[in-house]
Protein backbone atom coordinates (compact mmCIF):
# COMPACT_ATOMS: atom_id res chain seq x y z
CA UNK A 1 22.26 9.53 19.09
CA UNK A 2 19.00 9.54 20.72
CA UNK A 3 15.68 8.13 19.09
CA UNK A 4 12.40 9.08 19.06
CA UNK A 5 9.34 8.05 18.43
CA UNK A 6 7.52 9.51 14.97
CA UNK A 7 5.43 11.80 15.15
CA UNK A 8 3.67 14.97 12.36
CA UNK A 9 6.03 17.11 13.04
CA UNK A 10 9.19 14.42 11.46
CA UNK A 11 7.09 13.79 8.13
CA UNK A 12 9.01 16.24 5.57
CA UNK A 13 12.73 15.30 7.07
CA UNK A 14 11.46 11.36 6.67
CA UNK A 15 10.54 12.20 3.12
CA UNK A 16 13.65 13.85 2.60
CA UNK A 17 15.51 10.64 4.01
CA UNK A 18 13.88 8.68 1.37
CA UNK A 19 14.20 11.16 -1.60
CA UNK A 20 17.86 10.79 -0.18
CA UNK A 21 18.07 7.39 -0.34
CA UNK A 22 15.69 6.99 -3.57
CA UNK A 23 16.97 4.67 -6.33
CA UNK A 24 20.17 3.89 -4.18
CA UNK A 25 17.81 1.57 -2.07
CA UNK A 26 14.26 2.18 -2.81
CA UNK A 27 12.40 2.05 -6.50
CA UNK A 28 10.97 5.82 -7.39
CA UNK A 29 7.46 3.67 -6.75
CA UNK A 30 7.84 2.88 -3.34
CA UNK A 31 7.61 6.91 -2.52
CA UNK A 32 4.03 6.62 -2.41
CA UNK A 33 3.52 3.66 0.18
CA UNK A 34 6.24 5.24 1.92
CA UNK A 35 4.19 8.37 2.33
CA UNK A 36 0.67 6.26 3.07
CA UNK A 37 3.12 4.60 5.40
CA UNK A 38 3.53 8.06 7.25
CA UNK A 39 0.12 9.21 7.41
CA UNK A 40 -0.59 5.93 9.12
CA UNK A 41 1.94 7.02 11.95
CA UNK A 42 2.34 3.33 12.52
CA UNK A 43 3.49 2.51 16.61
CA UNK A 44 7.00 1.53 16.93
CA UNK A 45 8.39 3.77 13.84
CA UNK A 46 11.09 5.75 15.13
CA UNK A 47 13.52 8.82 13.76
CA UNK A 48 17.17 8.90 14.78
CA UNK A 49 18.63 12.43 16.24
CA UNK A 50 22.21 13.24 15.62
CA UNK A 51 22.67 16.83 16.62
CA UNK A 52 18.75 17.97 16.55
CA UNK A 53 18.93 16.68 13.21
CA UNK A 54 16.55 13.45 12.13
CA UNK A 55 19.19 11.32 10.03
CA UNK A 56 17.79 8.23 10.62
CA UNK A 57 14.29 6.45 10.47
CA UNK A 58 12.65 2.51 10.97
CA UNK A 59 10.17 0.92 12.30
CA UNK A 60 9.77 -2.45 14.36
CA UNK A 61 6.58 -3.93 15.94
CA UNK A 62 5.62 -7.47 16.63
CA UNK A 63 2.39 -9.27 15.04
CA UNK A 64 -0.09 -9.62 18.15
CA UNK A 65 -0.24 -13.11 18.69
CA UNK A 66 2.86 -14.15 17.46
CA UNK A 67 6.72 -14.33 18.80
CA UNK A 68 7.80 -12.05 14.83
CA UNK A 69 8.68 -8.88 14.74
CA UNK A 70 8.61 -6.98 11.23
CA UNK A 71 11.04 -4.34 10.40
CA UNK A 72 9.89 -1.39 7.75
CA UNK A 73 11.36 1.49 5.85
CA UNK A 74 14.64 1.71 7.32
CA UNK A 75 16.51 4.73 6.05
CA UNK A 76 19.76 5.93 6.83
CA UNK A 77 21.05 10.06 5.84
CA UNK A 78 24.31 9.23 3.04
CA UNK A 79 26.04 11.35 5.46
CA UNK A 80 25.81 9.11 8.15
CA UNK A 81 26.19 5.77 5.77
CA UNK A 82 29.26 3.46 7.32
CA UNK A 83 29.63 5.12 10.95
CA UNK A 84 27.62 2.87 12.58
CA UNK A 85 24.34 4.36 12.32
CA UNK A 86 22.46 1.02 11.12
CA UNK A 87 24.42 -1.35 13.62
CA UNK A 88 22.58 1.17 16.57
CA UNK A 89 19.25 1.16 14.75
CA UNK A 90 19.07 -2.31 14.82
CA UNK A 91 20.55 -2.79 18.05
CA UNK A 92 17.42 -0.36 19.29
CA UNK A 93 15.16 -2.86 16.92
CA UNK A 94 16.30 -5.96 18.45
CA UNK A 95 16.13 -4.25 21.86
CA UNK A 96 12.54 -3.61 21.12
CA UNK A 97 11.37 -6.83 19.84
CA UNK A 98 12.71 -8.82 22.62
CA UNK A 99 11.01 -6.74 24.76
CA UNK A 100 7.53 -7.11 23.43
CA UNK A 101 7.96 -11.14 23.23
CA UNK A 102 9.34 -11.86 19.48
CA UNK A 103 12.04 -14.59 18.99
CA UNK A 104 12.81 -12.81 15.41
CA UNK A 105 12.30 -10.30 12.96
CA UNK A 106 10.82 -10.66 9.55
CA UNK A 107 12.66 -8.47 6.59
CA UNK A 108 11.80 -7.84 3.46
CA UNK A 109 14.52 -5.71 1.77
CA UNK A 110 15.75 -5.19 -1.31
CA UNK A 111 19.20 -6.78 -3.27
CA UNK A 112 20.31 -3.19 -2.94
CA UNK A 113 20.52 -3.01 0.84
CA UNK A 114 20.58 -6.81 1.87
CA UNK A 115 24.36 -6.99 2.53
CA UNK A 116 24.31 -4.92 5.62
CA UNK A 117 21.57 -7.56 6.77
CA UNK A 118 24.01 -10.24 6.67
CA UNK A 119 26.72 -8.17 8.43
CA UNK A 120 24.55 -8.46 11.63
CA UNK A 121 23.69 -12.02 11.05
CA UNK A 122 20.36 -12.43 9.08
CA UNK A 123 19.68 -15.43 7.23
CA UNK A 124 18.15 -15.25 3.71
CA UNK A 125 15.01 -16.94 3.46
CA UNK A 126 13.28 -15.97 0.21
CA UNK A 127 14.31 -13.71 -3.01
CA UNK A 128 11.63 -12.44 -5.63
CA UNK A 129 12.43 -11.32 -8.91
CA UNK A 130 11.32 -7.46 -9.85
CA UNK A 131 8.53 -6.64 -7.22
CA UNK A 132 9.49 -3.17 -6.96
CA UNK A 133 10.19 -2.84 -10.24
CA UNK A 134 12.72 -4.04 -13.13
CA UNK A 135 15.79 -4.86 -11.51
CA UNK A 136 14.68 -4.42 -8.03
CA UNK A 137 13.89 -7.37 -6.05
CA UNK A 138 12.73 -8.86 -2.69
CA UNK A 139 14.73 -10.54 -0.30
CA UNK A 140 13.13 -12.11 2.46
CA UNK A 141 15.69 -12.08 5.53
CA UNK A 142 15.17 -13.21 8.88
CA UNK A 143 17.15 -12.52 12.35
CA UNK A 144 17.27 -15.08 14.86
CA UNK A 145 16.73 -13.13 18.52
CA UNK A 146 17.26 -16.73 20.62
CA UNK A 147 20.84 -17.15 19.52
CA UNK A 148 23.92 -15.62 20.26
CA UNK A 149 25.78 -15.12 16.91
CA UNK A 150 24.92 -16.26 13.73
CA UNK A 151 27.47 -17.03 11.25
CA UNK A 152 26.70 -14.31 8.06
CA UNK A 153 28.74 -16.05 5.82
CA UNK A 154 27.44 -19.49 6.54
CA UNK A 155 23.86 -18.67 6.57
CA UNK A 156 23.05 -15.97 4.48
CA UNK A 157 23.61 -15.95 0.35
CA UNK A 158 22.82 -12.91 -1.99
């Protein structure tokens, strides 16, 4: 697994991630800022490479002036779903926000995808009902990057 940093040339097999992952994780609406998302080529979003293919995508940068990092679109191929393909994204995320200064990173996921969140230790801060769209809501997580291990069950509630 090797990762790379985004670039024209990954924009139809990062649509196809999310048409992949559409209405499992992500509201049909979101397509659209996904895409604007893309054309921004926002610094720090990366694709995954499993055998020359892109099966993987997210994005982590840290708000000048501040010590929190923000993690977006984080997509995953369903054929690479529970081998351990998220657990090395975020390792790479966490990785990178440390380096550029941030104590934590800021979440905002849906109900649909915040369990792997607290497998790796995020805290739930926040949930709002039907933002994305009936049924589909907001939860505002958080990872701590100053302490060692944080207690999922403890600290984070669905």
């Amino acid at each position: 697994m090797k990762f790379l940093n985004y670039n024209d040339a990954h924009y139809d097999n990062c649509l196809k991630l999310f048409n992949n992952n559409c209405l499992q994780y992500f509201a049909e609406n979101e397509r659209v800022d996904y895409i604007a998302f893309l054309k921004r080529k926002s610094a720090g979003y990366c694709v995954g490479i499993s055998d020359g293919n892109i099966v993987s995508a997210f994005g982590i940068s840290v708000t000048p002036g501040t010590s929190i990092a923000g993690l977006s679109w984080i997509l995953v191929s369903p054929n690479f779903t529970g081998n351990g393909m998220g657990l090395k994204m975020m390792a790479r995320a966490k990785e990178t926000a440390l380096l550029e200064g941030a104590s934590f990173i800021d979440i905002t996921a849906s109900q649909l995808c915040a369990h792997f969140f607290k497998k790796i230790g995020a805290k739930k801060v926040n949930t709002t009902n039907n933002v994305w769209g009936p049924g589909m809501h907001i939860i505002d997580i958080e990872i701590s990057l100053g302490s060692a291990v944080v207690d999922a069950a403890e600290n984070f509630y669905v």
